[in-house]
C-alpha atoms as a PDB file:
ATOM      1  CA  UNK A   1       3.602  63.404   2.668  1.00  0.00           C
ATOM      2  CA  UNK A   2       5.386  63.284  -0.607  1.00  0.00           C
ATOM      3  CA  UNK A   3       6.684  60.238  -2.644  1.00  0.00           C
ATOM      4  CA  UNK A   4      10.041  60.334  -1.361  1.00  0.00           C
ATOM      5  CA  UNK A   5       8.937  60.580   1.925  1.00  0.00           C
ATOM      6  CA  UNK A   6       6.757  57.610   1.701  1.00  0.00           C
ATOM      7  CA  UNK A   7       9.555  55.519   0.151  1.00  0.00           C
ATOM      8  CA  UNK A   8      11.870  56.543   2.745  1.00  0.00           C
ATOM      9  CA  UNK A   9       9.643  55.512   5.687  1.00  0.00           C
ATOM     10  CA  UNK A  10       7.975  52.776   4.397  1.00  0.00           C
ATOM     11  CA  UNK A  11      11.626  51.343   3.688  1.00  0.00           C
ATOM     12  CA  UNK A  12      12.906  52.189   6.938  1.00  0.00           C
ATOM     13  CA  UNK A  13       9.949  51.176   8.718  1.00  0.00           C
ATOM     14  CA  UNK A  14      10.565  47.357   6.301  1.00  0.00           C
ATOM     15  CA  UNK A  15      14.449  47.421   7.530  1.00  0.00           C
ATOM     16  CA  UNK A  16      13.163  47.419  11.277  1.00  0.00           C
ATOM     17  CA  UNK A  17      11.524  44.161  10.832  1.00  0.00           C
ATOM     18  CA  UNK A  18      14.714  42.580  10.967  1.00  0.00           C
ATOM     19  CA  UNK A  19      14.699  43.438  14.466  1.00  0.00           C
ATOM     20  CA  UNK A  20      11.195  42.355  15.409  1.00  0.00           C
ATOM     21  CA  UNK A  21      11.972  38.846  13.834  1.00  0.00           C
ATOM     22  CA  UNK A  22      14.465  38.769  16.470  1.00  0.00           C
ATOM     23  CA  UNK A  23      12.616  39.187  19.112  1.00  0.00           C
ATOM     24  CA  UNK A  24      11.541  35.630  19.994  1.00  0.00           C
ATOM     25  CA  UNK A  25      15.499  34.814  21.030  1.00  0.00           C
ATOM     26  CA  UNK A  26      14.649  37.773  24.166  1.00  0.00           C
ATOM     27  CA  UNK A  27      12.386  34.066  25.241  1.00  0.00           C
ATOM     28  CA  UNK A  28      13.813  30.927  23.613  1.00  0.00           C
ATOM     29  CA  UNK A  29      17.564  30.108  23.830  1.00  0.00           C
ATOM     30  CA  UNK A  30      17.248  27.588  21.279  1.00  0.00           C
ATOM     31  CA  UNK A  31      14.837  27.866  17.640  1.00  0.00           C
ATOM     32  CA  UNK A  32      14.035  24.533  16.147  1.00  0.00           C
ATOM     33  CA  UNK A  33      15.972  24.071  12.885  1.00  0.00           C
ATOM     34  CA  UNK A  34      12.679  23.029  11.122  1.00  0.00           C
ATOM     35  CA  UNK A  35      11.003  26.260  12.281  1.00  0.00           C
ATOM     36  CA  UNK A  36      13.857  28.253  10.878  1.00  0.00           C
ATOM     37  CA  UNK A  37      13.706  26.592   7.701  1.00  0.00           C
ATOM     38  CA  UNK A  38      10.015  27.354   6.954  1.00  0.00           C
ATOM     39  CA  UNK A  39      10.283  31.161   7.881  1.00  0.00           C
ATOM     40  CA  UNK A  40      13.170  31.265   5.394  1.00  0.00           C
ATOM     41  CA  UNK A  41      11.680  29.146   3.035  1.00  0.00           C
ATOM     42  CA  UNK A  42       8.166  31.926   3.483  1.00  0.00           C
ATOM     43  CA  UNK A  43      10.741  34.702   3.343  1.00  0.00           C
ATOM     44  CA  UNK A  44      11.849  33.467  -0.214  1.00  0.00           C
ATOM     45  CA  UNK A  45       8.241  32.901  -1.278  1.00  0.00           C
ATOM     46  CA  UNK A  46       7.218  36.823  -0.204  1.00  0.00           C
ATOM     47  CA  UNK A  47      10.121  37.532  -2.032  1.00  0.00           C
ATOM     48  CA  UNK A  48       9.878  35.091  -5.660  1.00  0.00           C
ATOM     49  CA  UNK A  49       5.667  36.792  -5.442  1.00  0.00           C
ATOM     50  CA  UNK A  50       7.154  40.695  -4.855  1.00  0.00           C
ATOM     51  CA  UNK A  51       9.417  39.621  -7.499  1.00  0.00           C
ATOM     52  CA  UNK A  52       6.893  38.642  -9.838  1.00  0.00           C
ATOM     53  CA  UNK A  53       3.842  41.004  -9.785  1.00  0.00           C
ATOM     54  CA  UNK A  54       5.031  44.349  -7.994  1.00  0.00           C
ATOM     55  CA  UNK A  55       8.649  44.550  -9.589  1.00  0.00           C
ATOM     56  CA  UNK A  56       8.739  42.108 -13.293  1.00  0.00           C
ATOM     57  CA  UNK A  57       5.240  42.960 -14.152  1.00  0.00           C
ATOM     58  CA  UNK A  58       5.036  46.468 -13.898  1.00  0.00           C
ATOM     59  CA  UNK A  59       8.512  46.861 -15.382  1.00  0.00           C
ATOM     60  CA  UNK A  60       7.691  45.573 -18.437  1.00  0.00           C
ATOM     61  CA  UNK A  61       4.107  47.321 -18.363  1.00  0.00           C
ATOM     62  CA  UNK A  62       6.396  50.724 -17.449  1.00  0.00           C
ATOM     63  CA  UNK A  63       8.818  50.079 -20.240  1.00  0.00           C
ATOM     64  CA  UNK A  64       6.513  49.488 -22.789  1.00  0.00           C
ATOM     65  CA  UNK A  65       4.796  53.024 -22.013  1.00  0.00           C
ATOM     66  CA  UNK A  66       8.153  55.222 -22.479  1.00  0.00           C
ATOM     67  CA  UNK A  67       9.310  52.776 -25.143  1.00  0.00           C
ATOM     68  CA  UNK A  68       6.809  50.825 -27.056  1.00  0.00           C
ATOM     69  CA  UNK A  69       7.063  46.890 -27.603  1.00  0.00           C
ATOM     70  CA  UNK A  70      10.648  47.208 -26.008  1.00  0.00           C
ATOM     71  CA  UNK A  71       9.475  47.151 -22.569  1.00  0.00           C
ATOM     72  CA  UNK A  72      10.336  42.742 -22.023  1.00  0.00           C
ATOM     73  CA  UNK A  73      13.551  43.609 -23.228  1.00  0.00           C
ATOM     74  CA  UNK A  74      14.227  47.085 -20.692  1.00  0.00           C
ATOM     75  CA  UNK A  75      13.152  44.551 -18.344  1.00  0.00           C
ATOM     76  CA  UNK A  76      15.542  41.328 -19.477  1.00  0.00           C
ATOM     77  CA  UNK A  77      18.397  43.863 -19.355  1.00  0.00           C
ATOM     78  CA  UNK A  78      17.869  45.411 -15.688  1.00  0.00           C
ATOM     79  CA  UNK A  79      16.981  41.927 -14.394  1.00  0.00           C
ATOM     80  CA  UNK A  80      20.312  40.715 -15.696  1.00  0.00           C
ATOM     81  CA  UNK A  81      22.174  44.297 -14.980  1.00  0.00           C
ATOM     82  CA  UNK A  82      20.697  43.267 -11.078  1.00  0.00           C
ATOM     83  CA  UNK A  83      21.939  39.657 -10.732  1.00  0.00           C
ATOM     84  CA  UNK A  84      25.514  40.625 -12.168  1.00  0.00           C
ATOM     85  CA  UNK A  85      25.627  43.131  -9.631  1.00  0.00           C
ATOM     86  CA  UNK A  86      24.746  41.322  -6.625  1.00  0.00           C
ATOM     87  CA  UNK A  87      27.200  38.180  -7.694  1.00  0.00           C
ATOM     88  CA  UNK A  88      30.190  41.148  -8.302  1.00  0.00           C
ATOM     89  CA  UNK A  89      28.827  42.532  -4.783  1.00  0.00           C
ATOM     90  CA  UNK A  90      29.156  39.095  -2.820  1.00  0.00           C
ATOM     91  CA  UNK A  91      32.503  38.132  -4.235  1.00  0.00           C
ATOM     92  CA  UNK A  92      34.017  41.941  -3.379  1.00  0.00           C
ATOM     93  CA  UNK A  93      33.084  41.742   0.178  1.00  0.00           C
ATOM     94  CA  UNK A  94      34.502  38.878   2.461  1.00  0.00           C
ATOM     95  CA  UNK A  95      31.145  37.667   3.942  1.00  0.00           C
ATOM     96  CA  UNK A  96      29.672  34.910   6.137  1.00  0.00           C
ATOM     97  CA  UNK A  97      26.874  32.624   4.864  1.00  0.00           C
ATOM     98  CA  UNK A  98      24.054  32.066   6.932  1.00  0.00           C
ATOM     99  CA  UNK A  99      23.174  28.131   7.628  1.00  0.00           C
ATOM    100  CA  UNK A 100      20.793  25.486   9.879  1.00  0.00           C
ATOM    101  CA  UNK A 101      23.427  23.397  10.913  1.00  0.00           C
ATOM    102  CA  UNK A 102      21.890  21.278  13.826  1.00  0.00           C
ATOM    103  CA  UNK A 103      18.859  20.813  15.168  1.00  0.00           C
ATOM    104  CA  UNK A 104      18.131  23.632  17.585  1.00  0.00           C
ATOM    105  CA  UNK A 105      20.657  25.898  16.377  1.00  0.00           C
ATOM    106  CA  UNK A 106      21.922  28.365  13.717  1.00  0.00           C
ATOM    107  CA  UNK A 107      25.679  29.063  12.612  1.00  0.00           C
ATOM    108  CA  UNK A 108      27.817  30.214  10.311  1.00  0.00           C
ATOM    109  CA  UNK A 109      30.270  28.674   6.941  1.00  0.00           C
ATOM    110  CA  UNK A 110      33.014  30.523   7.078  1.00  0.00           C
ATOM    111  CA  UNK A 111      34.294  32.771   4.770  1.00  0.00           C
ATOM    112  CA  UNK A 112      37.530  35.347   5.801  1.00  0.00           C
ATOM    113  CA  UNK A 113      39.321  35.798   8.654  1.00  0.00           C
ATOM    114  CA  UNK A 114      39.213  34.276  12.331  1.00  0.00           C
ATOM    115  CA  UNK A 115      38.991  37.459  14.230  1.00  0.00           C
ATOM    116  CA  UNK A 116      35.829  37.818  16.709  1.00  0.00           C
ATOM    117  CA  UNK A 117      35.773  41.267  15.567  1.00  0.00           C
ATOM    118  CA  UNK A 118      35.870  41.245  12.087  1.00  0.00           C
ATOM    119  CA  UNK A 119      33.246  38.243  12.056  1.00  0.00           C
ATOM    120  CA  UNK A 120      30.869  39.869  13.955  1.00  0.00           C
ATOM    121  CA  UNK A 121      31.079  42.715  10.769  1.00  0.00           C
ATOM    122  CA  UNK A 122      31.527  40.093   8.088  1.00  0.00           C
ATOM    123  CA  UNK A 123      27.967  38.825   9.919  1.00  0.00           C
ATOM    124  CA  UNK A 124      27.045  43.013   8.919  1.00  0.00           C
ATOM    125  CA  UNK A 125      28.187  42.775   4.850  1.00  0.00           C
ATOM    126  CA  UNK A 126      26.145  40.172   4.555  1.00  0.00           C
ATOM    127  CA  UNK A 127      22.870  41.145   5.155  1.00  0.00           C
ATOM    128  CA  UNK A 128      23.876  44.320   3.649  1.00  0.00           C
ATOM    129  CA  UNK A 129      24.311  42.667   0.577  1.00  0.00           C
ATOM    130  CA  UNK A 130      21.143  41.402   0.982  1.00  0.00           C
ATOM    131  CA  UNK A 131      18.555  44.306   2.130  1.00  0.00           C
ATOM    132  CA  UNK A 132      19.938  47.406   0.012  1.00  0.00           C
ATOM    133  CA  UNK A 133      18.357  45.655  -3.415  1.00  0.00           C
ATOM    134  CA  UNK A 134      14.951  45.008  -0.829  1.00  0.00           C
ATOM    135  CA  UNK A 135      15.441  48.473  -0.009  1.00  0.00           C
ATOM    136  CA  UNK A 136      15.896  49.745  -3.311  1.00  0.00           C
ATOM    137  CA  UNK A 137      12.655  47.572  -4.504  1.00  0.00           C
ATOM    138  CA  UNK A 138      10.464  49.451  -1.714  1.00  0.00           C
ATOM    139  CA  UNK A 139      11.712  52.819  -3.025  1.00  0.00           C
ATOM    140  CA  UNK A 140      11.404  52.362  -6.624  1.00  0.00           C
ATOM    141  CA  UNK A 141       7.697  50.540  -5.735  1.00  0.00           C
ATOM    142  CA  UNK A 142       7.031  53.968  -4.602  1.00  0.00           C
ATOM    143  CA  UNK A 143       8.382  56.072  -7.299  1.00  0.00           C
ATOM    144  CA  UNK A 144       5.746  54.662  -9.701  1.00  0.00           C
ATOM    145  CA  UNK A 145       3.737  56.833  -7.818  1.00  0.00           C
ATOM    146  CA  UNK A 146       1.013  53.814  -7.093  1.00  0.00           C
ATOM    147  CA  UNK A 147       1.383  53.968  -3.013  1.00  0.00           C
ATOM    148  CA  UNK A 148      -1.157  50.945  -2.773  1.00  0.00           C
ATOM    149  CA  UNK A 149       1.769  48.973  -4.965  1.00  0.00           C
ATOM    150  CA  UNK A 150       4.575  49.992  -2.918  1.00  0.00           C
ATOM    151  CA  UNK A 151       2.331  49.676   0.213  1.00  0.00           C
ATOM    152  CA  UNK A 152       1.753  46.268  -0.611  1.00  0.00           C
ATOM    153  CA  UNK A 153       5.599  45.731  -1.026  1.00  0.00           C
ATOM    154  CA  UNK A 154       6.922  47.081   1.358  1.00  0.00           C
ATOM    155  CA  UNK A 155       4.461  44.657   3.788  1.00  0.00           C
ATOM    156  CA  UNK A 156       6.161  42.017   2.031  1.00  0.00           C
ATOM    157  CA  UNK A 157       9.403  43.302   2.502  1.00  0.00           C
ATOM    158  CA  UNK A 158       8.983  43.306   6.255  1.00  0.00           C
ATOM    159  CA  UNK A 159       7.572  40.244   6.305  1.00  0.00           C
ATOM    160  CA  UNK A 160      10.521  38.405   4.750  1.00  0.00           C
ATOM    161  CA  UNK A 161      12.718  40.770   6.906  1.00  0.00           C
ATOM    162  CA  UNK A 162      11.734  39.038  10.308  1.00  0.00           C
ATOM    163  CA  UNK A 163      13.188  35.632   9.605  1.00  0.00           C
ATOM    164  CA  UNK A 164      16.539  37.021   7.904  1.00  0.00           C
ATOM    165  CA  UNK A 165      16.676  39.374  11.717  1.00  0.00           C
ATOM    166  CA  UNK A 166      16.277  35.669  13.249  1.00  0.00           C
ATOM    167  CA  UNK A 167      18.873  34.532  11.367  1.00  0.00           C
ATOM    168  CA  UNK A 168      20.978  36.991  12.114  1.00  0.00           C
ATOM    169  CA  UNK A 169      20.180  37.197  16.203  1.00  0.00           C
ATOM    170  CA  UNK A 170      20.868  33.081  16.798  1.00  0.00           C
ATOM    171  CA  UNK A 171      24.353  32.736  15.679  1.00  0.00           C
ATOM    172  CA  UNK A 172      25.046  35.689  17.224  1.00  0.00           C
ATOM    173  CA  UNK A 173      23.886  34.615  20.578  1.00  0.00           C
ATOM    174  CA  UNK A 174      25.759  31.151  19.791  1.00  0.00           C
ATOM    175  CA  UNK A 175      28.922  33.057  20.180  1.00  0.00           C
ATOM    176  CA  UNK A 176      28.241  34.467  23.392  1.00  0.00           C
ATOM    177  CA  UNK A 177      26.974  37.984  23.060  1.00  0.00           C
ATOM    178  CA  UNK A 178      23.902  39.480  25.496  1.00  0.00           C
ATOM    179  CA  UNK A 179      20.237  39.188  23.624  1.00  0.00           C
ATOM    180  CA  UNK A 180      20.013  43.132  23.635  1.00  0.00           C
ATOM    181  CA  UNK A 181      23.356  43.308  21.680  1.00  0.00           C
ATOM    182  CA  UNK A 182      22.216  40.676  19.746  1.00  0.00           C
ATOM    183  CA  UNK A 183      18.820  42.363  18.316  1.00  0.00           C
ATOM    184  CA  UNK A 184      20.369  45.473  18.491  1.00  0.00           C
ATOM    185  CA  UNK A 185      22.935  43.414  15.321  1.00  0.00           C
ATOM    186  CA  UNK A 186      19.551  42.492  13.790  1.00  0.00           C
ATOM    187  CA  UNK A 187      18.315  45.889  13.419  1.00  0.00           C
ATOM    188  CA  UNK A 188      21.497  47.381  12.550  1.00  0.00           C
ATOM    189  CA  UNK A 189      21.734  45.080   9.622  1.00  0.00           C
ATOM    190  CA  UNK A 190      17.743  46.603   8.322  1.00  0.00           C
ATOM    191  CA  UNK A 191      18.850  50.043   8.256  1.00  0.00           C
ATOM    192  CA  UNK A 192      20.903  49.739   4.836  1.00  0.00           C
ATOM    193  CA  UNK A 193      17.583  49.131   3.683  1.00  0.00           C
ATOM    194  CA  UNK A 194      16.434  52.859   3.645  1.00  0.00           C
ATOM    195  CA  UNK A 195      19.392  54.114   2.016  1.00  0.00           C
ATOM    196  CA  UNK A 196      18.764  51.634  -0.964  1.00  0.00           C
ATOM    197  CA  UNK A 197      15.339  52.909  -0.395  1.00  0.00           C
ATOM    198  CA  UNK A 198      15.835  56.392  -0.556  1.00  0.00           C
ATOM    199  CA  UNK A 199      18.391  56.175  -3.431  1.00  0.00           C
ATOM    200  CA  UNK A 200      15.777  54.086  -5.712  1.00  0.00           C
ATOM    201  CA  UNK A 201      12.519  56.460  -4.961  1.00  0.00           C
ATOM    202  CA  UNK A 202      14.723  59.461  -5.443  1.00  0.00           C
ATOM    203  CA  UNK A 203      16.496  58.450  -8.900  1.00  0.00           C
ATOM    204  CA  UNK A 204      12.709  57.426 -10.157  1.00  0.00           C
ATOM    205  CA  UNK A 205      11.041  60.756  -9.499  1.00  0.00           C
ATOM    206  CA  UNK A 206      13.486  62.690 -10.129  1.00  0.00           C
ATOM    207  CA  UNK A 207      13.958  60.562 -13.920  1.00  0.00           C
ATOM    208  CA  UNK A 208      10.639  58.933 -15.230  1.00  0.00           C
ATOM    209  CA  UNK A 209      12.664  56.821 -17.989  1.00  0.00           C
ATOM    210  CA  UNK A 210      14.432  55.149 -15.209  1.00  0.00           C
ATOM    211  CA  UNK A 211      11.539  53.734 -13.622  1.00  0.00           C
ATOM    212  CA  UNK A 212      11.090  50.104 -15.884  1.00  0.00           C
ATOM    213  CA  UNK A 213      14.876  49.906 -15.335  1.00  0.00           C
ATOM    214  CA  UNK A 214      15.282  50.200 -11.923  1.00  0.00           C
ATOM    215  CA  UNK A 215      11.928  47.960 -11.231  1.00  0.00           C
ATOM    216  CA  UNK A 216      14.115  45.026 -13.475  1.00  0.00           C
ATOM    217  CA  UNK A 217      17.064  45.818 -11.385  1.00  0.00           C
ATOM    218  CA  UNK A 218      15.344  45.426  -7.913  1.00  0.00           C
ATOM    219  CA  UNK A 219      13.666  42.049  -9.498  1.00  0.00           C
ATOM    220  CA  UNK A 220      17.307  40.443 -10.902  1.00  0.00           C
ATOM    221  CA  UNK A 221      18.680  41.512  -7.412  1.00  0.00           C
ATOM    222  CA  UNK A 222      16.218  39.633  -5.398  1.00  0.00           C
ATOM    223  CA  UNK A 223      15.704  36.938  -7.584  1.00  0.00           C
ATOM    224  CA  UNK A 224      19.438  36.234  -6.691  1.00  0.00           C
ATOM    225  CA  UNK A 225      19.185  36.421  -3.515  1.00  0.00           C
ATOM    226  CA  UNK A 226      16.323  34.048  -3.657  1.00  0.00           C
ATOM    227  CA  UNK A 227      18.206  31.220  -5.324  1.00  0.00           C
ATOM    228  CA  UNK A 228      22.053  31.711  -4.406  1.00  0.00           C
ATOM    229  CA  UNK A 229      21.305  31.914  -0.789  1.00  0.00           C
ATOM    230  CA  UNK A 230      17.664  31.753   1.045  1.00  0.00           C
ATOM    231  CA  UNK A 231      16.422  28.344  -0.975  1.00  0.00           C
ATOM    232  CA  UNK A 232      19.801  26.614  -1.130  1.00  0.00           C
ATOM    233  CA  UNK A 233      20.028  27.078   3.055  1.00  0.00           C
ATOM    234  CA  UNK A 234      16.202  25.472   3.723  1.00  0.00           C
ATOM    235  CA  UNK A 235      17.577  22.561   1.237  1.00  0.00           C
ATOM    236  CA  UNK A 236      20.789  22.254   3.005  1.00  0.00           C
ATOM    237  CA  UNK A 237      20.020  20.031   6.157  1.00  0.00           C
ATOM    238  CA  UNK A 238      17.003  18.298   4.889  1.00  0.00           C
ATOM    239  CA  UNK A 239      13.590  18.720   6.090  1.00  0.00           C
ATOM    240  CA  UNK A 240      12.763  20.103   2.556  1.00  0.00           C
ATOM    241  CA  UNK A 241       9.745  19.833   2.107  1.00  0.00           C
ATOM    242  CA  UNK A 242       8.700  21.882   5.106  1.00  0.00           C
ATOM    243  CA  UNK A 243      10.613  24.775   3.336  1.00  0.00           C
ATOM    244  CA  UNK A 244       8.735  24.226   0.237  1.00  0.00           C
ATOM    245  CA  UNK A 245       5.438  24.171   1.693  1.00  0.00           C
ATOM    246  CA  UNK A 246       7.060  27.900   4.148  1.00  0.00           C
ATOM    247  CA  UNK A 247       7.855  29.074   0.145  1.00  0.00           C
ATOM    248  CA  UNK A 248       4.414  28.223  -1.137  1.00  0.00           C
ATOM    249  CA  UNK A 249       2.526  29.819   1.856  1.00  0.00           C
ATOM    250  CA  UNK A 250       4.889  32.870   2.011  1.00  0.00           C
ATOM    251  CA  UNK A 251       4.295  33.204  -1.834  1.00  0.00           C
ATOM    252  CA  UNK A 252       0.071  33.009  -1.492  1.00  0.00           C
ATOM    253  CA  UNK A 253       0.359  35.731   1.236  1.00  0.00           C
ATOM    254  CA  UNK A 254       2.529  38.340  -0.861  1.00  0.00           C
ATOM    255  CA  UNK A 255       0.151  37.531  -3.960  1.00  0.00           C
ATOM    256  CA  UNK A 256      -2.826  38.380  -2.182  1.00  0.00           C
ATOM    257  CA  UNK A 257      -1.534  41.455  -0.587  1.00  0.00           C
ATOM    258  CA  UNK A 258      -0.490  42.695  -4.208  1.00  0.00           C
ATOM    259  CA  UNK A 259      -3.759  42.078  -5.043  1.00  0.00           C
ATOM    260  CA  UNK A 260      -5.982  43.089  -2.423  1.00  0.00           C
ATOM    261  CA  UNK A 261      -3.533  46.728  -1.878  1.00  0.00           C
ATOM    262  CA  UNK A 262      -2.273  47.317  -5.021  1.00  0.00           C
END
């Protein structure tokens, strides 16, 4: 199987997770808020570790291989490229922020219009907004050509996927639609991922110089994504510390499959 195959699977196969994570509402009506918090909170630790040694570290290791002693700065400029384009991204499309807003239960802050319709699609844009740059990370993982690396990441990926598809599923079923319907939402919303995944293993093997870039971009995305929405909903009810300890653990387990596959 070839690298853009890989990429393409592996990202698709990441995207799915979203509906395995939200499988547990198919037996539990309610999810403690506390529970939620820590499988976000370990969602945004997979995420700060992928970040850090499959996405910054090669970048700059990349970019300092087609341009020598510049490859920090390649990597400063796609991170930054990344996190401009995921803010321009989130205030384009009308979008509704996932919160813990009571024990037990999971809703929404509103943001746009009333409609039952339209919600249930501004529910859509927003994990859209933020799986394509996961998706794009898998893909690009696997353009470097190390499949242990983008093996490794895309494990991660679909292990940070499962509380986001939980996320997703609860509100959902808070406003009165069946379970199927509502994991069926859950893995709609994955699937962007292997179009960002396809797009990002295709543009690095088909252009070598792109790869440090597009490794930075990934990285600035997620790190955005990381601190504009996952960490600032854990912190937003209390109960903390349990995220921080779900961030720390979630962080140890993407570290050591880096290690151990990559």
């Amino acid at each position: 199987m070839g690298t853009i195959q890989l990429g393409l699977l592996a990202s698709l196969l990441a995207g799915l997770a979203t509906g395995v994570g939200a499988l547990p509402i198919l037996f539990f009506k309610q999810i403690p808020a506390r529970m939620v918090n820590i499988m976000l909170g370990g969602a945004a630790g997979v995420m700060l570790a992928a970040t850090s040694f499959s996405l910054v570290v090669p970048g700059i290791e990349y970019g300092n291989a087609v341009w020598p002693g510049l490859g920090v700065y390649v990597v400063i400029a796609g991170m930054l490229l990344g996190a401009v384009f995921l803010d321009r991204v989130d205030n384009w499309l009308p979008h509704e922020h996932f919160a813990v807003r009571k024990e037990g239960t999971t809703s929404t802050g509103k943001e746009g219009p009333e409609s039952h319709l339209k919600r249930i699609w501004l529910f859509i844009f927003a994990i859209t907004i933020h799986n394509f740059p996961e998706g794009l990370a898998v893909g690009v993982g696997f353009g470097t050509g190390d499949v242990g690396g983008g093996t490794s990441l895309a494990i991660g990926i679909g292990i940070q996927n499962m509380p986001e598809g939980l996320a997703v599923a609860l509100p959902l079923l808070g406003l009165g639609y069946s379970r199927t319907r509502a994991i069926g939402y859950a893995v709609l919303t994955g699937l962007v991922e292997p179009i960002g995944g396809l797009l990002g293993v295709g543009a690095v093997s088909m252009f070598s110089q792109v790869l440090p870039f597009g490794l930075a971009f990934a990285a600035g995305a997620m790190l955005f994504v990381i601190s504009d929405e996952i960490i600032p909903e854990t912190h937003s009810k209390g109960r903390s510390r349990s995220a921080t300890f779900g961030v720390m653990v979630g962080f140890v387990i993407m570290m050591a499959l880096d290690n151990l596959l990559g």
